[in-house]
N, C-alpha and C. Protein backbone atom coordinates (compact mmCIF):
# COMPACT_ATOMS: atom_id res chain seq x y z
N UNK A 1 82.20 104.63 189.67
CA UNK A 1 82.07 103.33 189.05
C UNK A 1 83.29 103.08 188.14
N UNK A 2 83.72 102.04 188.36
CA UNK A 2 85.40 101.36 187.42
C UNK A 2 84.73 101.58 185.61
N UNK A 3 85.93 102.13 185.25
CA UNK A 3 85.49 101.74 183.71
C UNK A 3 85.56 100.43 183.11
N UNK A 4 84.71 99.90 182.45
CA UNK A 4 84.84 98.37 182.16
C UNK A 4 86.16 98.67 180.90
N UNK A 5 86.33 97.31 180.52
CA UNK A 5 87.46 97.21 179.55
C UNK A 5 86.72 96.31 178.58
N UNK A 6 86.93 97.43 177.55
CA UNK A 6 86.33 97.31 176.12
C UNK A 6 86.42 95.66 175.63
N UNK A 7 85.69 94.78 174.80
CA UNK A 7 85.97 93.76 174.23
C UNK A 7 87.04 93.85 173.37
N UNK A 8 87.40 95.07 172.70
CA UNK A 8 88.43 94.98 171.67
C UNK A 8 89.79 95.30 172.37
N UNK A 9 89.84 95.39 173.94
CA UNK A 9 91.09 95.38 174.34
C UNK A 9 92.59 95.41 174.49
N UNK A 10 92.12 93.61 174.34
CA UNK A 10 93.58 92.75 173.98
C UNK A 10 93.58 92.95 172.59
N UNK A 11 93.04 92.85 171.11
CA UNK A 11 93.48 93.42 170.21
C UNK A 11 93.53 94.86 170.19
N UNK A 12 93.23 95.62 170.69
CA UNK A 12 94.10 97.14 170.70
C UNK A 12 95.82 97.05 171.11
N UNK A 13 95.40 96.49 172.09
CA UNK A 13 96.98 96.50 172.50
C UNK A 13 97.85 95.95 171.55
N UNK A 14 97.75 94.68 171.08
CA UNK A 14 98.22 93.99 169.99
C UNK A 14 98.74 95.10 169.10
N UNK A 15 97.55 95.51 168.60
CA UNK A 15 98.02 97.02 167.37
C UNK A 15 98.79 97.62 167.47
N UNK A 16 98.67 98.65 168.74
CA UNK A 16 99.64 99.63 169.44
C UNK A 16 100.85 98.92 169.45
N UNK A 17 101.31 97.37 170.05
CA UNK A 17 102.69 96.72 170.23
C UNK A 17 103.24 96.32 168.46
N UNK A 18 102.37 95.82 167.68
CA UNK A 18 102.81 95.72 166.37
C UNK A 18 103.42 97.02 165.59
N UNK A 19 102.39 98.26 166.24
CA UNK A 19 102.90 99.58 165.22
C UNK A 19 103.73 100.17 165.70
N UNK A 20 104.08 100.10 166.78
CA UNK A 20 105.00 100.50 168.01
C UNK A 20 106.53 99.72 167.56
N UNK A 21 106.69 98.34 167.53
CA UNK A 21 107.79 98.02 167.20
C UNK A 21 108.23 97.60 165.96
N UNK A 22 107.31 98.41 165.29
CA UNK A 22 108.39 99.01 163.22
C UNK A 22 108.38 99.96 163.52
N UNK A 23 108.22 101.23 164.36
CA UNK A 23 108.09 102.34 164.41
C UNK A 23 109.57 102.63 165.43
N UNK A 24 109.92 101.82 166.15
CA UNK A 24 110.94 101.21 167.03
C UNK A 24 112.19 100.93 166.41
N UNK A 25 111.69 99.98 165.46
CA UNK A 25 112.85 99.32 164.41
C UNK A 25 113.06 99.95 163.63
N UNK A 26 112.50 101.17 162.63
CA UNK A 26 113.40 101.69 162.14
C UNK A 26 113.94 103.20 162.26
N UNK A 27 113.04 104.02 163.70
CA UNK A 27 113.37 105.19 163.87
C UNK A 27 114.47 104.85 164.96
N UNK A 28 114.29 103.74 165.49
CA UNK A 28 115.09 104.13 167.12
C UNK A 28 114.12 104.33 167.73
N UNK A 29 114.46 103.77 169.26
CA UNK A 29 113.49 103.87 170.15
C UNK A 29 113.71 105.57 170.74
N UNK A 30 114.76 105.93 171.19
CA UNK A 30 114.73 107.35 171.49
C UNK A 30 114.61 108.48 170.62
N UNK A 31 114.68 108.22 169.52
CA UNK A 31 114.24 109.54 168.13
C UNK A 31 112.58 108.78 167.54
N UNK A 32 112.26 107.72 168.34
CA UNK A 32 110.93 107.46 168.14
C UNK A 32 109.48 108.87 169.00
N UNK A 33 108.50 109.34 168.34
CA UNK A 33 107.65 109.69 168.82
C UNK A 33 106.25 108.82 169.39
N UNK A 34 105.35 109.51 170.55
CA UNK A 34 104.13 108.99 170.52
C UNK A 34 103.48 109.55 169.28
N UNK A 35 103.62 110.78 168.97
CA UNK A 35 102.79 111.05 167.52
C UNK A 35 102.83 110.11 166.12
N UNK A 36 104.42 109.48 166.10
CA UNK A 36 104.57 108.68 165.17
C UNK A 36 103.90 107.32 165.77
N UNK A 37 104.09 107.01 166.68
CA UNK A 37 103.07 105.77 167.05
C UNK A 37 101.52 105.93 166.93
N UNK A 38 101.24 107.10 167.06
CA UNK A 38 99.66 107.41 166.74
C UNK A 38 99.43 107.09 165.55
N UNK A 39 100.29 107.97 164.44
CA UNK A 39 100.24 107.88 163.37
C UNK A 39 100.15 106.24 162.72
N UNK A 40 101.22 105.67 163.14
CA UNK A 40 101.25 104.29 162.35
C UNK A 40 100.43 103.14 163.04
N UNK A 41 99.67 103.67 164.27
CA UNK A 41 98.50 102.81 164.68
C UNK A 41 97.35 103.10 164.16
N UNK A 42 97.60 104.37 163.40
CA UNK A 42 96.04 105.18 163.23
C UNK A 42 95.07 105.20 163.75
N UNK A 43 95.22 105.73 164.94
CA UNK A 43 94.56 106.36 166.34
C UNK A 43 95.23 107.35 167.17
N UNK A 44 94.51 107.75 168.09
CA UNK A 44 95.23 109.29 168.57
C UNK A 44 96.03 108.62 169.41
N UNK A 45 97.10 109.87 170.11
CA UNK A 45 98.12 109.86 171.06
C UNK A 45 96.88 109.97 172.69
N UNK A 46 95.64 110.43 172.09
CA UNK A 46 95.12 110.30 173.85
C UNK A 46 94.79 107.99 173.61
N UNK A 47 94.06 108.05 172.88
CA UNK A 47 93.99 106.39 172.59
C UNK A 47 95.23 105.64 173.18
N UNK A 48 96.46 105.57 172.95
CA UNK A 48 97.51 104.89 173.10
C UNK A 48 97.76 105.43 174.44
N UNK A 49 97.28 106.73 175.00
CA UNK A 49 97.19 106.67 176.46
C UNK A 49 96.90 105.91 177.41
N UNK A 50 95.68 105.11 176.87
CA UNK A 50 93.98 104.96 177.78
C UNK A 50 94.83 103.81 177.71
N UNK A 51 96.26 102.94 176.57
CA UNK A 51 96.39 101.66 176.86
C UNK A 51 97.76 101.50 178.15
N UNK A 52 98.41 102.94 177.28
CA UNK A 52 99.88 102.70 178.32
C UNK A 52 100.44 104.03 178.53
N UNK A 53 101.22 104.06 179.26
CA UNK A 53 101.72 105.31 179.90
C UNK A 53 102.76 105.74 179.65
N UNK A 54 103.28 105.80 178.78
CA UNK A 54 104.27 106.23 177.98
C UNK A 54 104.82 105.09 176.87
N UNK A 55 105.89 105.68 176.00
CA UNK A 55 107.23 104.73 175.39
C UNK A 55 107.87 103.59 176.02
N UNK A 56 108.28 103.83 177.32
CA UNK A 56 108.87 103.19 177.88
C UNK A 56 107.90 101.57 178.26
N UNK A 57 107.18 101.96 178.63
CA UNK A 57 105.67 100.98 178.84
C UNK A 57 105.33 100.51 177.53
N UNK A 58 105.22 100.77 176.78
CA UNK A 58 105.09 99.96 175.82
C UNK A 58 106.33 99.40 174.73
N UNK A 59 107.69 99.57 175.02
CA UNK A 59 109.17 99.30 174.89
C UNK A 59 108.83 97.86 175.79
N UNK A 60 108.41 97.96 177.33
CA UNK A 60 108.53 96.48 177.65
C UNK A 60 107.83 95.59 177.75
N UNK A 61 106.60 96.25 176.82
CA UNK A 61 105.27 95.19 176.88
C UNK A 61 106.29 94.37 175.09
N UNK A 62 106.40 95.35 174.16
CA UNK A 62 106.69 94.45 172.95
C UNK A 62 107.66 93.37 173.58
N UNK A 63 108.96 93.46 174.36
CA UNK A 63 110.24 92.99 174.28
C UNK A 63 109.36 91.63 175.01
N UNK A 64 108.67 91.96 176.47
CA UNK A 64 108.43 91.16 177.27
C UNK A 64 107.10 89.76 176.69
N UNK A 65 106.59 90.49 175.82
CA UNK A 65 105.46 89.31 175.03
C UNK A 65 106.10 88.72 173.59
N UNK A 66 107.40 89.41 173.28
CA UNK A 66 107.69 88.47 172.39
C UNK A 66 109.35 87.63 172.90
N UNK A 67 109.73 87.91 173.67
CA UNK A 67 110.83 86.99 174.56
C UNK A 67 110.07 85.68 174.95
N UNK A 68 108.89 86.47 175.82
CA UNK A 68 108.61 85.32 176.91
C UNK A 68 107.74 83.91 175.51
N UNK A 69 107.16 84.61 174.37
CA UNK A 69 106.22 83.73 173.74
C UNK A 69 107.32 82.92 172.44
N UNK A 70 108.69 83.19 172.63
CA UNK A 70 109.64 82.74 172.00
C UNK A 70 110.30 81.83 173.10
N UNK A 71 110.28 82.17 174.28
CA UNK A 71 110.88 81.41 175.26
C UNK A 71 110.09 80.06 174.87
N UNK A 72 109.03 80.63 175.44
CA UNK A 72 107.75 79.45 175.74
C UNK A 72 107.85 78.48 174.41
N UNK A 73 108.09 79.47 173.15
CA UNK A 73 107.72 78.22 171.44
C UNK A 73 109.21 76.92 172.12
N UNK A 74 110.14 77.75 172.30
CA UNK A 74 111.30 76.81 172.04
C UNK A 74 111.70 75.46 172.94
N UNK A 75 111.32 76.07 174.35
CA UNK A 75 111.80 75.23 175.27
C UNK A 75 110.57 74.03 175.70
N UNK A 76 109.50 74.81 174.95
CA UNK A 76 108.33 73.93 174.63
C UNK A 76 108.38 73.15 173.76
N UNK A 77 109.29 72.69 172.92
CA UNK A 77 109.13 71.65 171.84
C UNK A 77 108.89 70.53 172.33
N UNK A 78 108.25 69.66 171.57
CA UNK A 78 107.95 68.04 171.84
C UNK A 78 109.40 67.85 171.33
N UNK A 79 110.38 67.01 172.00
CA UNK A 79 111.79 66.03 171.19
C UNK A 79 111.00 64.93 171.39
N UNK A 80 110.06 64.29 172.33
CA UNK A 80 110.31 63.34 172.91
C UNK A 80 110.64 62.11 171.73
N UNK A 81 111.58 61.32 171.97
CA UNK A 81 111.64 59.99 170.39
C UNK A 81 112.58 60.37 169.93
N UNK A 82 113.06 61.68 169.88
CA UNK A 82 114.52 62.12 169.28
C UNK A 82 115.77 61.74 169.71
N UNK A 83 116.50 61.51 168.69
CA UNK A 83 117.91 61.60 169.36
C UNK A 83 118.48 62.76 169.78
N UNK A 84 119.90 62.42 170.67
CA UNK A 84 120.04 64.19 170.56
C UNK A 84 120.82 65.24 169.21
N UNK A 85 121.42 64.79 168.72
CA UNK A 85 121.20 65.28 166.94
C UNK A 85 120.00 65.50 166.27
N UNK A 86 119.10 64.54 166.35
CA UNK A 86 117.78 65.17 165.52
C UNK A 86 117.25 66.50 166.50
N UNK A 87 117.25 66.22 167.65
CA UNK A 87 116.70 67.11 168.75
C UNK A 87 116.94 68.53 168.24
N UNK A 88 118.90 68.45 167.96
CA UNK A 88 119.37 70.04 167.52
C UNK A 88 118.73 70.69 166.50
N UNK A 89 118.64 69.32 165.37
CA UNK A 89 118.22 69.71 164.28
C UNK A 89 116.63 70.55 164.24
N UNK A 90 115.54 70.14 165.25
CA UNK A 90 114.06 70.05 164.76
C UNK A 90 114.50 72.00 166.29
N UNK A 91 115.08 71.73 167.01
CA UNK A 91 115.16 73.13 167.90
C UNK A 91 115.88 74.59 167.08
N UNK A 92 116.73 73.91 165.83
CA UNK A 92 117.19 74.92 165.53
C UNK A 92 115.99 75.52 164.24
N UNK A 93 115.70 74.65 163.90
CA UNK A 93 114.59 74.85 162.58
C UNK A 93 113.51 75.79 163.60
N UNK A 94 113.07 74.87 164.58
CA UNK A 94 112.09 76.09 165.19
C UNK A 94 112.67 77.08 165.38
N UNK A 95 113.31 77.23 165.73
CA UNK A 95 114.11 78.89 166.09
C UNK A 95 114.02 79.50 165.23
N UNK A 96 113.96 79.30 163.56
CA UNK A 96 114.23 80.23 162.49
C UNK A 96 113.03 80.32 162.60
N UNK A 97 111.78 79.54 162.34
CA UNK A 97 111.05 79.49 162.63
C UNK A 97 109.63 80.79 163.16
N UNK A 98 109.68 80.09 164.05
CA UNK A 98 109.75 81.39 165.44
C UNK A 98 110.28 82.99 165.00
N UNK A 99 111.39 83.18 164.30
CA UNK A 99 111.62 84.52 163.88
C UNK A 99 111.06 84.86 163.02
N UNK A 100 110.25 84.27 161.88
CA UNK A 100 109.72 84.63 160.71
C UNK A 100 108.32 85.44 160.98
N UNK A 101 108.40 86.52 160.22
CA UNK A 101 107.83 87.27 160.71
C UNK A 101 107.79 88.55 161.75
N UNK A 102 108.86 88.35 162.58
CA UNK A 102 109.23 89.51 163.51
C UNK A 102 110.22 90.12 163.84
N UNK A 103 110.86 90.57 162.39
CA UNK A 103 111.69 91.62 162.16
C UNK A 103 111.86 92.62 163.15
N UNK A 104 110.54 93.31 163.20
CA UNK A 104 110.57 94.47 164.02
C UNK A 104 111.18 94.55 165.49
N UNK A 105 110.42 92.54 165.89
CA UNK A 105 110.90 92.68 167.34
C UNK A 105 111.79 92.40 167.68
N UNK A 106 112.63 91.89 166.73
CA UNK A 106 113.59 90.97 166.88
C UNK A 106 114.53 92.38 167.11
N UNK A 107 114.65 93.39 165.65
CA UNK A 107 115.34 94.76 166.29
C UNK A 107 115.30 95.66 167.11
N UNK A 108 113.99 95.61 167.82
CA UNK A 108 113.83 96.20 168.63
C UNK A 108 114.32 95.63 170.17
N UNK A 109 114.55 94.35 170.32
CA UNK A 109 115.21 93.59 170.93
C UNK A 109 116.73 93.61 171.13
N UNK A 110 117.46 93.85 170.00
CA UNK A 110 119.00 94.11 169.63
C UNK A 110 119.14 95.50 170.24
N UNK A 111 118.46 96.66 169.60
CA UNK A 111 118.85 97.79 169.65
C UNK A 111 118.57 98.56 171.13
N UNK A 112 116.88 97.88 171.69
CA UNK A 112 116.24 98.89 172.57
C UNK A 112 116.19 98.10 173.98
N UNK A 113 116.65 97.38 174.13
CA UNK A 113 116.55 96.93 175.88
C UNK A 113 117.37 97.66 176.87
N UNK A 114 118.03 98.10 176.08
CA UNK A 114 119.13 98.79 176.93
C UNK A 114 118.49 100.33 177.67
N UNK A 115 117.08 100.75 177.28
CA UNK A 115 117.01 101.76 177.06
C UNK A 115 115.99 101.35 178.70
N UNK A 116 115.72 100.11 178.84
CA UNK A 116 114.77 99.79 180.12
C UNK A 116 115.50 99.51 181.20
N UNK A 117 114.82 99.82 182.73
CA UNK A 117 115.54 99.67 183.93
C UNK A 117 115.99 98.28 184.07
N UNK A 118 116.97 98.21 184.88
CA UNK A 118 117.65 97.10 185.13
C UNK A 118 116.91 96.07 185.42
N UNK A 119 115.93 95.69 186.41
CA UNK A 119 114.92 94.97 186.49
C UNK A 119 114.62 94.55 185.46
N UNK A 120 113.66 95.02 184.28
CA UNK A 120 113.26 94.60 183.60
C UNK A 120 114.07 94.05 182.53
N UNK A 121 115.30 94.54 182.44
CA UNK A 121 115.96 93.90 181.67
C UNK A 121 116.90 92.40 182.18
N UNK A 122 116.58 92.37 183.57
CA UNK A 122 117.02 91.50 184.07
C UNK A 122 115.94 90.46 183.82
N UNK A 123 114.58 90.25 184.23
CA UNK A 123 113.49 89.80 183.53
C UNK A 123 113.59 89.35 181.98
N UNK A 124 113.88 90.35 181.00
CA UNK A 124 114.16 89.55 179.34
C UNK A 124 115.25 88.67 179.54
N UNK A 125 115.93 89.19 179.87
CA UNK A 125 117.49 88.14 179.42
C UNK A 125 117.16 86.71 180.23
N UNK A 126 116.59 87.15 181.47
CA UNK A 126 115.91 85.56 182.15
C UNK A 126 116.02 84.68 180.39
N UNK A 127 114.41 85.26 179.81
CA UNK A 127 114.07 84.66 179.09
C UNK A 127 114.63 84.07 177.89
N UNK A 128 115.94 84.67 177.56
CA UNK A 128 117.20 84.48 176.86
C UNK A 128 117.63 83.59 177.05
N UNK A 129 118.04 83.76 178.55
CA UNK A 129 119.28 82.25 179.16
C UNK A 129 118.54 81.29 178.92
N UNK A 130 117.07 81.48 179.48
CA UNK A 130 116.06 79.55 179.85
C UNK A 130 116.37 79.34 178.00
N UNK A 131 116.72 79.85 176.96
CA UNK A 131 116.40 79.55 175.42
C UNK A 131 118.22 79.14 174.94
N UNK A 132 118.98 79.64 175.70
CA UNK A 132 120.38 79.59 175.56
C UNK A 132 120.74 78.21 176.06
N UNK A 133 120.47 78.05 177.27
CA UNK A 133 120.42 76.81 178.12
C UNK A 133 119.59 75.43 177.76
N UNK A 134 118.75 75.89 177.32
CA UNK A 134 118.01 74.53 176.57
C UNK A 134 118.96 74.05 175.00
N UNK A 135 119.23 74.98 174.01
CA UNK A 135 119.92 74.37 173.37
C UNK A 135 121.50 73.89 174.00
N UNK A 136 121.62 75.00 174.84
CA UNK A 136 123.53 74.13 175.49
C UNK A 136 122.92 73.03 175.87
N UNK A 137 121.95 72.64 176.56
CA UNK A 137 121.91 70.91 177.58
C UNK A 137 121.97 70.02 176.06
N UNK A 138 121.10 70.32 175.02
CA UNK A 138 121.30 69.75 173.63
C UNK A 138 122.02 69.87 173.15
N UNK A 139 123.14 70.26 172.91
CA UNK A 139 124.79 70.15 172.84
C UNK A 139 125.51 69.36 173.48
N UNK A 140 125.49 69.51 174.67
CA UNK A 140 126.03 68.63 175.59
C UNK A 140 125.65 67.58 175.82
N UNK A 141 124.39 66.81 175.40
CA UNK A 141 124.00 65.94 175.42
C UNK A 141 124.95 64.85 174.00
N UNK A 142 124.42 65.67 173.59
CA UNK A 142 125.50 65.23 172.16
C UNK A 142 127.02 64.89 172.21
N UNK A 143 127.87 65.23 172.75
CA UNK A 143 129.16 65.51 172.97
C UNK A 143 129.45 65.80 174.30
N UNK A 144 129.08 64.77 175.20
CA UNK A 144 128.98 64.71 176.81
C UNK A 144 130.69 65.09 177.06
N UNK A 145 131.60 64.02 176.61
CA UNK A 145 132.79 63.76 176.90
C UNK A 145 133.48 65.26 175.90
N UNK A 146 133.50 65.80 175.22
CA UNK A 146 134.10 67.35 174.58
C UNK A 146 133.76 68.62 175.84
N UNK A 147 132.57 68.24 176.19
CA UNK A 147 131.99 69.55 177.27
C UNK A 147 131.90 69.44 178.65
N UNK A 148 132.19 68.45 179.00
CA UNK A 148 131.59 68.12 180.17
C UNK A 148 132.79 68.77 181.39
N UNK A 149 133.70 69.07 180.89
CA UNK A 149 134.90 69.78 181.93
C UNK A 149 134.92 71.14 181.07
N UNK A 150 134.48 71.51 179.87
CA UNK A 150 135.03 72.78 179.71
C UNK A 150 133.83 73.53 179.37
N UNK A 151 133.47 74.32 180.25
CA UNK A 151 132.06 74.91 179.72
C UNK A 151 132.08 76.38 178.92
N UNK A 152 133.42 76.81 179.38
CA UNK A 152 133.87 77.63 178.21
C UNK A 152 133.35 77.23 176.71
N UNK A 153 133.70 76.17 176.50
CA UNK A 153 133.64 75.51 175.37
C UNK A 153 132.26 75.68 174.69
N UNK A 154 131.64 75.13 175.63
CA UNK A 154 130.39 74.70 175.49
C UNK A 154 129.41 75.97 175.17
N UNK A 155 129.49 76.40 176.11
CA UNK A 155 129.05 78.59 175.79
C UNK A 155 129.74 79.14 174.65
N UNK A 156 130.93 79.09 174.15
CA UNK A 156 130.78 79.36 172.97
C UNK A 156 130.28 78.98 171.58
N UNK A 157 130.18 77.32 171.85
CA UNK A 157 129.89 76.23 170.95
C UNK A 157 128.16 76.95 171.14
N UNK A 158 127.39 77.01 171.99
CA UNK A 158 126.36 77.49 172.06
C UNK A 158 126.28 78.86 171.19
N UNK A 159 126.85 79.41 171.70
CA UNK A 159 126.41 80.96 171.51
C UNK A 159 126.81 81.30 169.55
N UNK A 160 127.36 80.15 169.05
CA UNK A 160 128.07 80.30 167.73
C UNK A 160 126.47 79.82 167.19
N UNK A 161 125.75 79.11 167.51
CA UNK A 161 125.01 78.24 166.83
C UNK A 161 123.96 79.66 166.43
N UNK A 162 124.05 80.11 167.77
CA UNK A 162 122.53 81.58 167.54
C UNK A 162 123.32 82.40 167.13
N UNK A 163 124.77 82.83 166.64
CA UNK A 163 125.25 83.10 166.00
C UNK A 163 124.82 83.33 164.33
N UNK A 164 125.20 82.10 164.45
CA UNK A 164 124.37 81.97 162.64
C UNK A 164 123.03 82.08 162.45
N UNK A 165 122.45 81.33 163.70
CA UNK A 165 120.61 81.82 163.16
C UNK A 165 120.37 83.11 163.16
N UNK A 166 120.90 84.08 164.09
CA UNK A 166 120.98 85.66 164.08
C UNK A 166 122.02 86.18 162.36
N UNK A 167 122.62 85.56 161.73
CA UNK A 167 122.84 86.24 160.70
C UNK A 167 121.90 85.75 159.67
N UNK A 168 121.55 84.54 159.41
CA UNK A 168 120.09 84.13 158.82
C UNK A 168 119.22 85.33 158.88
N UNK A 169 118.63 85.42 159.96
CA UNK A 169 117.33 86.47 160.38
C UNK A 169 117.63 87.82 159.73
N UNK A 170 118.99 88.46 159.90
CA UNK A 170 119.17 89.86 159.44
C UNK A 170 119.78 89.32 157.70
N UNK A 171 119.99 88.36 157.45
CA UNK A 171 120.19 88.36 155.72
C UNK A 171 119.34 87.76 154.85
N UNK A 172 118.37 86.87 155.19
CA UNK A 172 117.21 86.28 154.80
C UNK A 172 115.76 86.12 155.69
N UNK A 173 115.35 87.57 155.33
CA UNK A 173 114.17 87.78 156.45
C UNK A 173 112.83 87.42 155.75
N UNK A 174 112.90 87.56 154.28
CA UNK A 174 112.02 87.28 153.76
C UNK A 174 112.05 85.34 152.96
N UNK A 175 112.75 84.46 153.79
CA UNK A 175 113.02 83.37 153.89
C UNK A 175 111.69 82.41 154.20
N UNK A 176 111.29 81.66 153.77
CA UNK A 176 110.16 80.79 154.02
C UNK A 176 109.99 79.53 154.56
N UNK A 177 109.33 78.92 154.57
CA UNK A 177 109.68 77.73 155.78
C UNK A 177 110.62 76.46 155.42
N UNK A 178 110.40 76.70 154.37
CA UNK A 178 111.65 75.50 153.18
C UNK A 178 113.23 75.68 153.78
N UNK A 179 112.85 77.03 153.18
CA UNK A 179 114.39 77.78 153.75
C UNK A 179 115.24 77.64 154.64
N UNK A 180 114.10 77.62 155.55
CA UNK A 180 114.84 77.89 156.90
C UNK A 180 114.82 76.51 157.47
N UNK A 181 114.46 75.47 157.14
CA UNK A 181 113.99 74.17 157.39
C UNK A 181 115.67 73.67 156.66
N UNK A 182 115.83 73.88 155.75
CA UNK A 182 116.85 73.51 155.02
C UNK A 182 118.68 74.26 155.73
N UNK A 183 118.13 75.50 155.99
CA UNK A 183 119.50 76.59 156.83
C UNK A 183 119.63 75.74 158.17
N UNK A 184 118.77 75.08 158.42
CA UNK A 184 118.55 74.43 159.94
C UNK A 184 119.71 72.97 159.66
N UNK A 185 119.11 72.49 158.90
CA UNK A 185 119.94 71.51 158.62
C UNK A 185 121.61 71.75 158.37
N UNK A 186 121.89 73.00 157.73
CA UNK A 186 123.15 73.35 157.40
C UNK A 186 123.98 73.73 158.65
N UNK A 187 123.17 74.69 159.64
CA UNK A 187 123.50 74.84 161.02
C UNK A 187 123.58 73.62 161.80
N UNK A 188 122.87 72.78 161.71
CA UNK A 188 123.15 71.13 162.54
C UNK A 188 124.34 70.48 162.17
N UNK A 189 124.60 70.40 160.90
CA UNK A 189 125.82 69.11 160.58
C UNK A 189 127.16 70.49 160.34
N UNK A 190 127.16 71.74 160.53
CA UNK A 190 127.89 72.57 160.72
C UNK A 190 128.66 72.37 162.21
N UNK A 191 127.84 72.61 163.15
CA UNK A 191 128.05 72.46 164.55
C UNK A 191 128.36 70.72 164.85
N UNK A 192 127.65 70.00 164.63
CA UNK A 192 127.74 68.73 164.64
C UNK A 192 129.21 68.04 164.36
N UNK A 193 129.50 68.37 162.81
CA UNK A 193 130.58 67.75 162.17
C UNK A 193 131.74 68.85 161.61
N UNK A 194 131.68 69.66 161.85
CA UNK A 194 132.89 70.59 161.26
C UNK A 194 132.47 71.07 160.01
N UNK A 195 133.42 71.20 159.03
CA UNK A 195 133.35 71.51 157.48
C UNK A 195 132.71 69.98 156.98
N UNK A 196 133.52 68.77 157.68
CA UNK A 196 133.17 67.46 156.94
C UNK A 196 131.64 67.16 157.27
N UNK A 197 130.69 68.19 157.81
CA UNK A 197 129.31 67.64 157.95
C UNK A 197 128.62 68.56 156.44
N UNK A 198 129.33 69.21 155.67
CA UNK A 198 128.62 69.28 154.52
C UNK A 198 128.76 68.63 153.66
């Protein structure tokens, strides 16, 4: 007879992926233990069995449920009514957004993908580009005639913007929604207007 699956399940797993990636973020994923994941789930190493089958398995459950549910916040925004300037503005605020709170995964993201098979890492970064690509079309929407022959341009003009929200995240992590509501704005008329948009 199949073993049924407990009601507390999906929050077990939750646990195990939360204690798993601070345990990630600040040992390293390869000088990380299952004992130390036992430990900071506070439950045994057979428990974290019964959910996953090693490190590695649970390395791409964190990366893969918080990519794909960051994919999903961003490219999911309502603009509709926006211009495309306000658009940048209300996508980049979500983005800080969206990071508050997940330090862990966010480093565990930087440091540990590399450590998963190609597949799967071909799978995250999917979820990267669809979040890269939604703000470039909002760039380019903006400044049709600057990008529209040089996409060089445009990919870096992109990639500068998560630039700064990625130094935000690692220098003001304990930043609040004001904050980052306000850094959003500084990143918009930054990219937008040069120096003369402050």
């Amino acid at each position: 007879m199949a073993r049924t699956i407990a009601k507390d399940h999906d929050q077990k797993r939750a646990q195990i992926l939360r204690a798993a990636a601070k345990v990630f973020a600040t040992e390293g994923f390869d000088r990380a233990s299952m004992t130390q994941l036992a430990r900071e789930c506070g439950i045994s190493k057979a428990n974290i069995y019964h959910y996953y089958d090693g490190k590695d398995a649970i390395l791409f459950d964190i990366l893969d449920s918080y990519l794909r549910a960051l994919r999903d916040r961003i490219v999911g925004i309502d603009v509709a009514g926006l211009d495309p300037q306000q658009r940048l503005q209300h996508i980049v605020s979500e983005i800080l957004l969206a990071y508050q709170g997940a330090d862990h995964e966010h480093q565990v993201q930087i440091n540990g993908m590399s450590a998963l098979p190609d597949a799967q890492q071909k799978l995250l970064r999917g979820y990267q580009r669809d979040m890269v690509t939604y703000v470039s079309d909002t760039i380019l929407a903006i400044a049709p005639g600057v990008f529209c022959d040089d996409a060089p341009k445009l990919r870096a003009t992109t990639m500068s913007v998560f630039g700064m929200l990625n130094w935000y995240y690692m220098w003001n992590t304990g930043a609040g929604a004001q904050a980052r509501d306000e850094y959003a704005r500084l990143v918009t008329n930054l990219t937008l207007n040069g120096l003369n948009g402050l």
